[in-house]
PDB file of N, CA and C in Angstrom:
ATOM      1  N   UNK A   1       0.833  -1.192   0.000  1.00  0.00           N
ATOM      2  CA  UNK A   1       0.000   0.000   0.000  1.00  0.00           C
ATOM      3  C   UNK A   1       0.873   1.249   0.000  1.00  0.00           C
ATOM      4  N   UNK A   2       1.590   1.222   0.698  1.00  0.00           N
ATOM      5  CA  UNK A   2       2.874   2.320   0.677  1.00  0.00           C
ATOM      6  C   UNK A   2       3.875   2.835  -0.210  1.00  0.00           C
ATOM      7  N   UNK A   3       3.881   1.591  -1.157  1.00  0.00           N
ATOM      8  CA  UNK A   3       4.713   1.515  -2.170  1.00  0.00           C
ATOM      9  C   UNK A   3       3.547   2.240  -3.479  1.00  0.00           C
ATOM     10  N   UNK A   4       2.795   1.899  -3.466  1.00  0.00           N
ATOM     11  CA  UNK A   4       1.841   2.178  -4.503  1.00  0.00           C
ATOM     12  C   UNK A   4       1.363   3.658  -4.276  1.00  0.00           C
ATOM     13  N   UNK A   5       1.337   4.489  -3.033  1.00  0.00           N
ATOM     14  CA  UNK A   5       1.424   5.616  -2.925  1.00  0.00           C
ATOM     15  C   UNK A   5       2.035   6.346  -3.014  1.00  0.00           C
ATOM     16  N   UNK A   6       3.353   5.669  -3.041  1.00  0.00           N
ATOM     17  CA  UNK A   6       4.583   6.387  -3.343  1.00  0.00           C
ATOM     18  C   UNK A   6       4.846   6.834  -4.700  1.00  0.00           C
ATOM     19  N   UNK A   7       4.700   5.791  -5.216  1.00  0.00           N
ATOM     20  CA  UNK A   7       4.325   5.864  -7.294  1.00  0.00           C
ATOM     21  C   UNK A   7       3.354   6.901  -7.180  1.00  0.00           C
ATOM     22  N   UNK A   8       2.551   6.849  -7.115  1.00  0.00           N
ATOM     23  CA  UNK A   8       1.436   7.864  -7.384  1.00  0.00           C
ATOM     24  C   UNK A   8       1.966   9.038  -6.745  1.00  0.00           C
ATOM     25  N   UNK A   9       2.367   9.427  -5.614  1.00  0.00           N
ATOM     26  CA  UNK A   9       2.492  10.650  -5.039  1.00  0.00           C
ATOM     27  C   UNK A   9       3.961  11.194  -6.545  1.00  0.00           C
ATOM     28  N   UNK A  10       4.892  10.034  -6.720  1.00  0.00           N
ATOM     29  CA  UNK A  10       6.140  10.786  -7.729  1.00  0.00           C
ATOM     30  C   UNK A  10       5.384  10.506  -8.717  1.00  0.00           C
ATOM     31  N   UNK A  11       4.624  10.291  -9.214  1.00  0.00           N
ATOM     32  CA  UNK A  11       3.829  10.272 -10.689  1.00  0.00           C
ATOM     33  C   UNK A  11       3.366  11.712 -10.603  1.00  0.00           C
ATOM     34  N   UNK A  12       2.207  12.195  -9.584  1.00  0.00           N
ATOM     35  CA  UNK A  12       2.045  13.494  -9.540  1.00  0.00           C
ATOM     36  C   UNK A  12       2.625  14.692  -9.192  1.00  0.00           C
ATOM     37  N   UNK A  13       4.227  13.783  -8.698  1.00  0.00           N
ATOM     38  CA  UNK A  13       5.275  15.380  -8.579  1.00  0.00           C
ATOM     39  C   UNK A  13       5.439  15.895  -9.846  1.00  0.00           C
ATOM     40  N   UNK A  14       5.889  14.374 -10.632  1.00  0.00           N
ATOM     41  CA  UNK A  14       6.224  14.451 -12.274  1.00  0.00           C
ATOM     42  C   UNK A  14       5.552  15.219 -13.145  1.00  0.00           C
ATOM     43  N   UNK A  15       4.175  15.288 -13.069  1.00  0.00           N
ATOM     44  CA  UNK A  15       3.251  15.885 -14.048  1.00  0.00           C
ATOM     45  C   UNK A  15       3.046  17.715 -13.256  1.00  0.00           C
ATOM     46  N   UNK A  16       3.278  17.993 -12.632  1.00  0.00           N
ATOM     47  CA  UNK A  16       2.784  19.297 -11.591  1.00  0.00           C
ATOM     48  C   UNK A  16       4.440  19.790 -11.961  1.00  0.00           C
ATOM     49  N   UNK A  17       5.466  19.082 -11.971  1.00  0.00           N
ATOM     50  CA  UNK A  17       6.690  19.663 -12.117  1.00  0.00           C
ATOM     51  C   UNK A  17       7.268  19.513 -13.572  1.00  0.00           C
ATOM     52  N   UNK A  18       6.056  19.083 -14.460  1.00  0.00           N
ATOM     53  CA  UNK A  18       6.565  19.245 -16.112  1.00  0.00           C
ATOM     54  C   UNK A  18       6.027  21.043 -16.553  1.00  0.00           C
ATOM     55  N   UNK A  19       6.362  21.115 -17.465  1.00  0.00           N
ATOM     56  CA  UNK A  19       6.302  22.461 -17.844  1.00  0.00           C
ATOM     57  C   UNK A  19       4.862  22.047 -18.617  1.00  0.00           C
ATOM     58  N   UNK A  20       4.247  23.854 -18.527  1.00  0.00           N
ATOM     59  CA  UNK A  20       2.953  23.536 -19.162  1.00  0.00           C
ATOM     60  C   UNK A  20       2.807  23.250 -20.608  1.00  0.00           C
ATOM     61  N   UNK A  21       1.977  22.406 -20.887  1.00  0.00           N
ATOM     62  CA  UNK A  21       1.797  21.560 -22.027  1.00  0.00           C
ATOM     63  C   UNK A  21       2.977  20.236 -22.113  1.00  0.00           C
ATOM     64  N   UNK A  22       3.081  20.290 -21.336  1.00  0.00           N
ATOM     65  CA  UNK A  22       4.261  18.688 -21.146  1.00  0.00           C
ATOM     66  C   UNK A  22       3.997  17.833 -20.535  1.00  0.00           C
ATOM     67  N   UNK A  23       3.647  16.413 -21.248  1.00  0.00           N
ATOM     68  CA  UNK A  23       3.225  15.709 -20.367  1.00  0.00           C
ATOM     69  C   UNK A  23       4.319  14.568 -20.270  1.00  0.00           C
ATOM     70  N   UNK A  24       4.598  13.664 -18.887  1.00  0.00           N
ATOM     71  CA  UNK A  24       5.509  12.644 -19.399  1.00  0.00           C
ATOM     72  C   UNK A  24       5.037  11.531 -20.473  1.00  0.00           C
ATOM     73  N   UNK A  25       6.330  10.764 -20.799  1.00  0.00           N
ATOM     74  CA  UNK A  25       5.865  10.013 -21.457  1.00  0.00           C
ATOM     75  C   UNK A  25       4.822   8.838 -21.160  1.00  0.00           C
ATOM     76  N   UNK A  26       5.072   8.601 -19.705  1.00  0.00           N
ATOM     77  CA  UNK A  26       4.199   7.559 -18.786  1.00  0.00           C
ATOM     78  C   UNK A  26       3.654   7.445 -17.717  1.00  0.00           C
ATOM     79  N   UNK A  27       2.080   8.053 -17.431  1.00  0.00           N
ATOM     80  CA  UNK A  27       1.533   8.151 -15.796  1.00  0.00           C
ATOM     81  C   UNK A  27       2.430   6.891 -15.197  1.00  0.00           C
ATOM     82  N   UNK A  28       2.511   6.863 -14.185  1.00  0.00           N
ATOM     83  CA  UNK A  28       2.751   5.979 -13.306  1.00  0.00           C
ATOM     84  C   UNK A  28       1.640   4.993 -12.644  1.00  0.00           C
ATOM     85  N   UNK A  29       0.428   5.656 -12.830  1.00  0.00           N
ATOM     86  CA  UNK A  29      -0.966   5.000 -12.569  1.00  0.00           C
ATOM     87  C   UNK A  29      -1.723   4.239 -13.908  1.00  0.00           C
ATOM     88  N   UNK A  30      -1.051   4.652 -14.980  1.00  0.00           N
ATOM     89  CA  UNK A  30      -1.878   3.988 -16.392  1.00  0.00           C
ATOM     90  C   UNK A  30      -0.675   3.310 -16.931  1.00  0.00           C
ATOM     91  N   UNK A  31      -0.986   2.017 -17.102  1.00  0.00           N
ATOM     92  CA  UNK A  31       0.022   1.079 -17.882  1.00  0.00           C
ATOM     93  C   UNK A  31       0.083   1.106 -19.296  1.00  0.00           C
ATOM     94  N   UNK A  32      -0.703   2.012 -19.964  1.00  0.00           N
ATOM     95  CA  UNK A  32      -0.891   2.074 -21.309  1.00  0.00           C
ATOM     96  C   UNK A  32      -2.012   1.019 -22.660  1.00  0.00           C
ATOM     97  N   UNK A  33      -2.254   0.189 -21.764  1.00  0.00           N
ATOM     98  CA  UNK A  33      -3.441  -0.825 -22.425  1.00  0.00           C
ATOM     99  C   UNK A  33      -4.675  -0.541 -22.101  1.00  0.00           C
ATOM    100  N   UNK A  34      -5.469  -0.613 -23.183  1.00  0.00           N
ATOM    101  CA  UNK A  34      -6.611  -0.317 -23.562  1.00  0.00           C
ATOM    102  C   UNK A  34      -7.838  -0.917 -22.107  1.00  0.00           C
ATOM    103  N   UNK A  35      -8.524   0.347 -21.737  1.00  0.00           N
ATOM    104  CA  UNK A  35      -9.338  -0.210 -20.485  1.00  0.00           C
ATOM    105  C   UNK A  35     -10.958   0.190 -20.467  1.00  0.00           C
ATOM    106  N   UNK A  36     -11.679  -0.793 -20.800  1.00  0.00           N
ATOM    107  CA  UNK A  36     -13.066  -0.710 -20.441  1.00  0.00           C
ATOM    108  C   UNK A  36     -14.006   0.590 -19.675  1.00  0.00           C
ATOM    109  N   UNK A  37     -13.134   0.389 -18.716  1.00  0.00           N
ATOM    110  CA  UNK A  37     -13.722   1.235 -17.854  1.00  0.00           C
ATOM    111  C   UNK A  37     -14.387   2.613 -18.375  1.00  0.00           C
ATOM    112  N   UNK A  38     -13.951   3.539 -19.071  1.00  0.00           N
ATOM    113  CA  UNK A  38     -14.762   4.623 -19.869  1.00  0.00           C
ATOM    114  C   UNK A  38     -15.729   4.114 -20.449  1.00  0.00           C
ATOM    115  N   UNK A  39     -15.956   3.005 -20.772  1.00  0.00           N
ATOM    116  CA  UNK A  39     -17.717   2.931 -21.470  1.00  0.00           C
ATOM    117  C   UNK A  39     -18.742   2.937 -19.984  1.00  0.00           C
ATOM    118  N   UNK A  40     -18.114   2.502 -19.262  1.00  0.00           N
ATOM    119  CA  UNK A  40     -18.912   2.733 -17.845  1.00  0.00           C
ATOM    120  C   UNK A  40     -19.729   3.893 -17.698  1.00  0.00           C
ATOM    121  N   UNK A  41     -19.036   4.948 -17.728  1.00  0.00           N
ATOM    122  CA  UNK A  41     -19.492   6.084 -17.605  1.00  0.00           C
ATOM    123  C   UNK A  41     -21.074   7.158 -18.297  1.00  0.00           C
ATOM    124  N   UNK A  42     -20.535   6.660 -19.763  1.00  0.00           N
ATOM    125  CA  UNK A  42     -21.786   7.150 -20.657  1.00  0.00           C
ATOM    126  C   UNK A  42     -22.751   5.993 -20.645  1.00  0.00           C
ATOM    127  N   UNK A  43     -22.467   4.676 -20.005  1.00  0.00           N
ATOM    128  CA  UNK A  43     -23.221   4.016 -20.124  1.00  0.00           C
ATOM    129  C   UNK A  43     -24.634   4.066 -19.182  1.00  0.00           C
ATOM    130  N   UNK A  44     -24.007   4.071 -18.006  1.00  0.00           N
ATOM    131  CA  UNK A  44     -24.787   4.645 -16.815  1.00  0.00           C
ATOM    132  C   UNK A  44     -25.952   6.025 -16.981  1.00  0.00           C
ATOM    133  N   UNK A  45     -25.204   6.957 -17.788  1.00  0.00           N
ATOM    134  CA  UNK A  45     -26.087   7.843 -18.006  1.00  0.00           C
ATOM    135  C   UNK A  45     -27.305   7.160 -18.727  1.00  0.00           C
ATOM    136  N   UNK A  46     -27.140   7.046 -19.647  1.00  0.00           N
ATOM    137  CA  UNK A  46     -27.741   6.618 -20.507  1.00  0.00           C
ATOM    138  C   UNK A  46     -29.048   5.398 -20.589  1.00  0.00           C
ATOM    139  N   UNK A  47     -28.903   4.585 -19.085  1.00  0.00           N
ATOM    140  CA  UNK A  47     -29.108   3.763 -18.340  1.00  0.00           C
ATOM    141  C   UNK A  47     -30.690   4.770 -17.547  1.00  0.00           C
ATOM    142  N   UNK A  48     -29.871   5.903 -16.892  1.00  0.00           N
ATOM    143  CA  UNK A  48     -30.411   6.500 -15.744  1.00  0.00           C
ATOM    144  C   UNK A  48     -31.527   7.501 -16.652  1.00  0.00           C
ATOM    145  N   UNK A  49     -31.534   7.771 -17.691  1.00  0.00           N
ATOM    146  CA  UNK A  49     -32.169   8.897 -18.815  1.00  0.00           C
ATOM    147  C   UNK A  49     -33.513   7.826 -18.937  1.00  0.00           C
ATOM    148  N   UNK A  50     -32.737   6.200 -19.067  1.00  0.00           N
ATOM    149  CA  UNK A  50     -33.749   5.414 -19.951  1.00  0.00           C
ATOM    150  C   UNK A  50     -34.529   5.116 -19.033  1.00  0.00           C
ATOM    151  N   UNK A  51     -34.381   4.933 -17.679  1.00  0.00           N
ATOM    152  CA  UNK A  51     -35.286   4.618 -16.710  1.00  0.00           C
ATOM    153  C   UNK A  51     -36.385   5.651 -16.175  1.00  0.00           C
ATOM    154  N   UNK A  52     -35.757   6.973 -16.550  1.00  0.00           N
ATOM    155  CA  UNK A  52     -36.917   8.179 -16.450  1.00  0.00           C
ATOM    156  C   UNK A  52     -37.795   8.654 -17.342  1.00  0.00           C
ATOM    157  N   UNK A  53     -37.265   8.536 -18.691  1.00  0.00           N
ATOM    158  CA  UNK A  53     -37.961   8.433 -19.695  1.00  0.00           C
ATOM    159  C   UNK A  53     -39.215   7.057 -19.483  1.00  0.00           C
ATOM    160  N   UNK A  54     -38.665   5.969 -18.957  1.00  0.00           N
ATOM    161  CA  UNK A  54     -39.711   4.968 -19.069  1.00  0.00           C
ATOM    162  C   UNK A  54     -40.394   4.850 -17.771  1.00  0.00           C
ATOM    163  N   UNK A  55     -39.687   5.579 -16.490  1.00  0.00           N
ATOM    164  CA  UNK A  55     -41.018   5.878 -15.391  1.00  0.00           C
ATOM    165  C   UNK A  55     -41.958   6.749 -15.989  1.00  0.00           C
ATOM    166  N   UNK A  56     -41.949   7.791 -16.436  1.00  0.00           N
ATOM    167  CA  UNK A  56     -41.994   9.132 -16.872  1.00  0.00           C
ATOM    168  C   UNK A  56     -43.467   8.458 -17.700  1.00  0.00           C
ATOM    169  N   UNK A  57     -43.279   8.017 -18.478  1.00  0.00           N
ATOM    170  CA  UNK A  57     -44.649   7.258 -19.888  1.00  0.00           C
ATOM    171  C   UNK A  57     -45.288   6.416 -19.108  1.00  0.00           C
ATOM    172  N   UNK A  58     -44.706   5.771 -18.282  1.00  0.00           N
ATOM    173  CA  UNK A  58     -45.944   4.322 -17.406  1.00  0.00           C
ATOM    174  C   UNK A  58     -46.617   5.322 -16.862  1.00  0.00           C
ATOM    175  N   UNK A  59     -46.085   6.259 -16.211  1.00  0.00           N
ATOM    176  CA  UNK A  59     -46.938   7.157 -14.874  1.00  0.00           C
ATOM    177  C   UNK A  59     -47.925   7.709 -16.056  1.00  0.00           C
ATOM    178  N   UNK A  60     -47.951   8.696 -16.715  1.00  0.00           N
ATOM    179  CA  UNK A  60     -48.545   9.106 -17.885  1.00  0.00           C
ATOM    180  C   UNK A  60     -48.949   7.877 -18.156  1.00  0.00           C
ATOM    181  N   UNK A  61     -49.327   7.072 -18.495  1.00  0.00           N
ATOM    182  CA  UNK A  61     -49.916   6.303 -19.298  1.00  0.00           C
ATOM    183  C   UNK A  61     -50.948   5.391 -17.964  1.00  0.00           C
ATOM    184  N   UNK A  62     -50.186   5.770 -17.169  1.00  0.00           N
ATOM    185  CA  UNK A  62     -51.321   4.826 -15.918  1.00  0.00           C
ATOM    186  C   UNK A  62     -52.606   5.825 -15.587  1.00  0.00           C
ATOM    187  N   UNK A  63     -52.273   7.150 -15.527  1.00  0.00           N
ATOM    188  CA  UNK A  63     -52.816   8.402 -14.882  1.00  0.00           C
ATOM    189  C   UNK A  63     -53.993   8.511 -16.503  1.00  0.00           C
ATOM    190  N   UNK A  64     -53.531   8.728 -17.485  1.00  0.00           N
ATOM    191  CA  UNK A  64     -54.783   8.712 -18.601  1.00  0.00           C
ATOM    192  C   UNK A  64     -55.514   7.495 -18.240  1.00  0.00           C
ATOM    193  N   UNK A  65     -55.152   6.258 -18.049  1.00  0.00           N
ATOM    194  CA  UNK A  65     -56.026   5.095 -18.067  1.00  0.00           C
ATOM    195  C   UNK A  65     -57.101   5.599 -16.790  1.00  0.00           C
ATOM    196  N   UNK A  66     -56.390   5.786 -15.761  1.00  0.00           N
ATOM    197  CA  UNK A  66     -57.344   6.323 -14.179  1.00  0.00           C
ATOM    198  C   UNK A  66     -58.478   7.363 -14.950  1.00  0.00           C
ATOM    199  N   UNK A  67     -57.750   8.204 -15.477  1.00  0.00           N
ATOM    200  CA  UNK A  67     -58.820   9.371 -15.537  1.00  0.00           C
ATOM    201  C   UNK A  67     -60.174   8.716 -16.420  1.00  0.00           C
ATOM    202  N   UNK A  68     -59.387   8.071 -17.819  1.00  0.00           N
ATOM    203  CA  UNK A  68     -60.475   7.326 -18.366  1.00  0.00           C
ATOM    204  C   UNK A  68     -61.843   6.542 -17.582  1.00  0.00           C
ATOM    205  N   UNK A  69     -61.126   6.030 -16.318  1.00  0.00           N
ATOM    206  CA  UNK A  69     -61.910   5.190 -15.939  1.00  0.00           C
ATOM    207  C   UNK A  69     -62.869   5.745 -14.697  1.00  0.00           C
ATOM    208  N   UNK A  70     -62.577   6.778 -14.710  1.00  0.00           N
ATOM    209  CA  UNK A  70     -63.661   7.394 -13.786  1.00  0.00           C
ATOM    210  C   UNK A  70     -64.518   8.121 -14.189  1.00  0.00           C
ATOM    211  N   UNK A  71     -66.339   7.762 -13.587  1.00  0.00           N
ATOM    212  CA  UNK A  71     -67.402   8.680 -13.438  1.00  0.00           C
ATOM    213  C   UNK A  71     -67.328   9.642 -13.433  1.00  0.00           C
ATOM    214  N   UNK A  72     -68.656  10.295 -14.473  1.00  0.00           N
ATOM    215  CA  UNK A  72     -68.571  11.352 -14.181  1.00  0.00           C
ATOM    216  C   UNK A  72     -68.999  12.383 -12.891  1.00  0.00           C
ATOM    217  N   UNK A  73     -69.393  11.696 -11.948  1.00  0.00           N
ATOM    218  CA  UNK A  73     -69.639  11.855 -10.857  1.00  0.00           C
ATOM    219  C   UNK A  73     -68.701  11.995 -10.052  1.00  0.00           C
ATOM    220  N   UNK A  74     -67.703  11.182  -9.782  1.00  0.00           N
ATOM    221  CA  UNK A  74     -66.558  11.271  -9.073  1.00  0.00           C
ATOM    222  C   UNK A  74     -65.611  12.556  -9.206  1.00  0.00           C
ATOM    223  N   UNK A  75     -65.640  12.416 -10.903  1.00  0.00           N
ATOM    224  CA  UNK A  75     -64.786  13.863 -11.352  1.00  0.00           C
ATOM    225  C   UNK A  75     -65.562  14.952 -10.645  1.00  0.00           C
ATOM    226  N   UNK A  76     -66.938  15.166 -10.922  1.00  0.00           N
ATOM    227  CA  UNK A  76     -67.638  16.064 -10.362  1.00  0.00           C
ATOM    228  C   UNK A  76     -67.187  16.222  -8.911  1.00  0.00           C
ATOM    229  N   UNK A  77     -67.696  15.641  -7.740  1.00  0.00           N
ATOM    230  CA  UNK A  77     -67.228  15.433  -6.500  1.00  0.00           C
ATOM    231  C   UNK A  77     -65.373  16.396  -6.176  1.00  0.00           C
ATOM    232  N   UNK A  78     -64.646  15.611  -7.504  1.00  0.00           N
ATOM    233  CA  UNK A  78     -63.247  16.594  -7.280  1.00  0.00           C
ATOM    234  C   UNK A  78     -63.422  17.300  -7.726  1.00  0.00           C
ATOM    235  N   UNK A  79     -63.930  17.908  -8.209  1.00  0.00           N
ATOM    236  CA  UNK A  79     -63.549  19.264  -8.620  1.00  0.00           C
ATOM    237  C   UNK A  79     -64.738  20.192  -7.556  1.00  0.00           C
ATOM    238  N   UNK A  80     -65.709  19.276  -7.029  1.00  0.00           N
ATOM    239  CA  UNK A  80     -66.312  20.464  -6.135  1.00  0.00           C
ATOM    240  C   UNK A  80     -65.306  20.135  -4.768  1.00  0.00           C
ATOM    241  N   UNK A  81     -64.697  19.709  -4.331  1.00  0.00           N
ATOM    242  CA  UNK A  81     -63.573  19.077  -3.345  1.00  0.00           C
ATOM    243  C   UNK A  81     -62.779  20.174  -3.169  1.00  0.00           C
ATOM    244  N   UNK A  82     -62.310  20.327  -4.605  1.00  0.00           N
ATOM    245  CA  UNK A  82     -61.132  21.406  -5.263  1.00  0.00           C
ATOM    246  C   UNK A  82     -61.493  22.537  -5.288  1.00  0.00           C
ATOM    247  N   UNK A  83     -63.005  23.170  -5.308  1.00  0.00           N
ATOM    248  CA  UNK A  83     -63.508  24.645  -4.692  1.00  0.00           C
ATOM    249  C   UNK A  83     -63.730  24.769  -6.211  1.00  0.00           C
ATOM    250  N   UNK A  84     -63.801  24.041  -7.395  1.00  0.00           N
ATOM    251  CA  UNK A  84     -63.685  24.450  -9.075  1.00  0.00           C
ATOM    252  C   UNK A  84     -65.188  25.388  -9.075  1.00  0.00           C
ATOM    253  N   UNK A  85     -66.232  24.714  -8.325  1.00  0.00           N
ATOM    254  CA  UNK A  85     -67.490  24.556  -8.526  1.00  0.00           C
ATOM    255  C   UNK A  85     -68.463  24.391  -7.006  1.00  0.00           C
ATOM    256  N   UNK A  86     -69.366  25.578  -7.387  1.00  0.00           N
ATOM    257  CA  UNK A  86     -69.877  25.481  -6.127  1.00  0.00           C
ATOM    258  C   UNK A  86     -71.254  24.780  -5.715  1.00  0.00           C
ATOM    259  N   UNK A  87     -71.769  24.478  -4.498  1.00  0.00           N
ATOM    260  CA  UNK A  87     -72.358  23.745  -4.332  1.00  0.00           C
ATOM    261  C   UNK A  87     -73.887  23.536  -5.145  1.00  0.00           C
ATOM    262  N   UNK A  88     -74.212  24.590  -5.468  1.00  0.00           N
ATOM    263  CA  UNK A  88     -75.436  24.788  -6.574  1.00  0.00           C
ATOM    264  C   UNK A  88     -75.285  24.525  -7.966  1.00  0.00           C
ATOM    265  N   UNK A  89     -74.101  24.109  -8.377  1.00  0.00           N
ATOM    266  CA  UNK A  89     -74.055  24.359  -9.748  1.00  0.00           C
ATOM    267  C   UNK A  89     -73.561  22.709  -9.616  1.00  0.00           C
ATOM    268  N   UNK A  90     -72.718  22.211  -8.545  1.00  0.00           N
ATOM    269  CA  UNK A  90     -72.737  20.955  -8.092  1.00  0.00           C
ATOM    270  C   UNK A  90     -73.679  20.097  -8.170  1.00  0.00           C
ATOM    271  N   UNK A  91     -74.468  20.600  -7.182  1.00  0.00           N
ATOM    272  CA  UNK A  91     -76.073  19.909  -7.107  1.00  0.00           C
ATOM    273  C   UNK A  91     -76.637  19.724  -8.578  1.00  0.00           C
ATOM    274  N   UNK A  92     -76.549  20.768  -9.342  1.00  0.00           N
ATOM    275  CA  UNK A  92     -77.139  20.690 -10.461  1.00  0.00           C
ATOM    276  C   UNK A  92     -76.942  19.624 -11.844  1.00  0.00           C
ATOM    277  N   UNK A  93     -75.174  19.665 -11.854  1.00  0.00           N
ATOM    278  CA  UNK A  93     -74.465  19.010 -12.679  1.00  0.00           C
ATOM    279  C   UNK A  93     -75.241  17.213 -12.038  1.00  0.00           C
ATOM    280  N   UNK A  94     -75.045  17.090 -10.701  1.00  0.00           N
ATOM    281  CA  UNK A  94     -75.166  15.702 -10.146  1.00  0.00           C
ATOM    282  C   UNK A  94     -76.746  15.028 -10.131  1.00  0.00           C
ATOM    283  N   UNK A  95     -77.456  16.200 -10.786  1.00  0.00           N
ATOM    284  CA  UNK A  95     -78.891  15.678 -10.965  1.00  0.00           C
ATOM    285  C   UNK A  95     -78.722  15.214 -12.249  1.00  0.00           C
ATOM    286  N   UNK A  96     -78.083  16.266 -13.292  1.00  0.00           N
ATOM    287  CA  UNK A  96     -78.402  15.787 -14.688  1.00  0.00           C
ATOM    288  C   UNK A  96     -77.008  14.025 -14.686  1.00  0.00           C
ATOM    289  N   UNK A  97     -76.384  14.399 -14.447  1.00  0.00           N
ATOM    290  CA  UNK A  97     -75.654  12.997 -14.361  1.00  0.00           C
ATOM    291  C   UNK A  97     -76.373  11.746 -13.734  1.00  0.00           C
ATOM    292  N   UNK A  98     -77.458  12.030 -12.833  1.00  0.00           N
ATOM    293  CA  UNK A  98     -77.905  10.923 -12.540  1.00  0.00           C
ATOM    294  C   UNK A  98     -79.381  10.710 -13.514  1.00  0.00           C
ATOM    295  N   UNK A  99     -80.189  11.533 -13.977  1.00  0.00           N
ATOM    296  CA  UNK A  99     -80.772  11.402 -14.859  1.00  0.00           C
ATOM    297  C   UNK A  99     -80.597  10.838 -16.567  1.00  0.00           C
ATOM    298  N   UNK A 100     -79.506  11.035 -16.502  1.00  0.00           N
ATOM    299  CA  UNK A 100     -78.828  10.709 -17.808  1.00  0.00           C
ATOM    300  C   UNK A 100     -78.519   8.926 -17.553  1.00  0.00           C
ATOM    301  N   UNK A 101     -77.874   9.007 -16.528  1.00  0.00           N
ATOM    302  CA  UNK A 101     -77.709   7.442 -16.128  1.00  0.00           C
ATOM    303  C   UNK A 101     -78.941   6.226 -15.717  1.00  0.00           C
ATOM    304  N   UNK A 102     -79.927   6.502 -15.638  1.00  0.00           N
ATOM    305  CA  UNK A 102     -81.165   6.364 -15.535  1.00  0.00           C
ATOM    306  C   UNK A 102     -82.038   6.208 -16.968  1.00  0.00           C
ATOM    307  N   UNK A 103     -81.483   6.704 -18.120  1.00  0.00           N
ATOM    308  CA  UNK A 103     -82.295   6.612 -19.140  1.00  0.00           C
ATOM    309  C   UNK A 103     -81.273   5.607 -20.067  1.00  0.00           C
ATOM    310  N   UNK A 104     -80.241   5.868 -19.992  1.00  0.00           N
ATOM    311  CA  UNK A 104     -78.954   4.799 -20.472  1.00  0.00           C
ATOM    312  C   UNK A 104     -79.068   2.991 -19.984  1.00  0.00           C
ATOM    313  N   UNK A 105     -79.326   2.230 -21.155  1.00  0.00           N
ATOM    314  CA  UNK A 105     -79.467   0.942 -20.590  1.00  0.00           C
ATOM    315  C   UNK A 105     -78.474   0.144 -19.814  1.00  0.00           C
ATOM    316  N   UNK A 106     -78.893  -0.769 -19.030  1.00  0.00           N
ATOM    317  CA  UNK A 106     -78.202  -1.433 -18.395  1.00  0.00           C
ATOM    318  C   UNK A 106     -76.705  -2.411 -19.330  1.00  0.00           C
ATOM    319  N   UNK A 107     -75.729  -2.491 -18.669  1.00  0.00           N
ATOM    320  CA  UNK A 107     -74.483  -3.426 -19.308  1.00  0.00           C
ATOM    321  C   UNK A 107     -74.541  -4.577 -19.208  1.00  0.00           C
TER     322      UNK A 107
END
């Protein structure tokens, strides 16, 4: 462990004590063969984009199905809940909705 810090600590005297735009010929930390590890990086992003993009459409796509599937009564109810609509015009909407449902045949 000591030894390997030691490299690294004179690897980074080396590069801090080259003149600017000089680099040595050889980090002391990179052996020069080709290393995987950089696809890591954009990969992950790319990973983390795709998983929000695809929470992002289920939620949207769950939330249209909900709305689809609710009465019009219920909607009514939220939005008088929500202060949209007040209790007379409430009352009113929830008569003709139930009259309407009443003349509509059974499923």
């Amino acid at each position: 462990m000591t030894a390997m810090f030691t490299s690294l600590t004179a690897g980074l005297a080396t590069v801090l004590a080259a003149p600017v735009g000089a680099m040595p010929a050889r980090m002391p930390w990179y052996d020069g063969g080709f290393s995987p590890w950089f696809l890591l990086f954009p990969l992950f992003w790319i990973l983390v984009i795709g998983l929000l993009i695809f929470a992002g459409r289920r939620a949207w796509r769950s939330n249209r199905n909900w709305a689809a599937t609710q009465g019009g009564e219920s909607v009514l109810r939220e939005r008088y809940a929500r202060g949209e609509i007040d209790e007379n015009e409430y009352r009113q909407r929830l008569q003709v909705l139930r009259e309407q449902d009443r003349g509509r045949p059974a499923r």
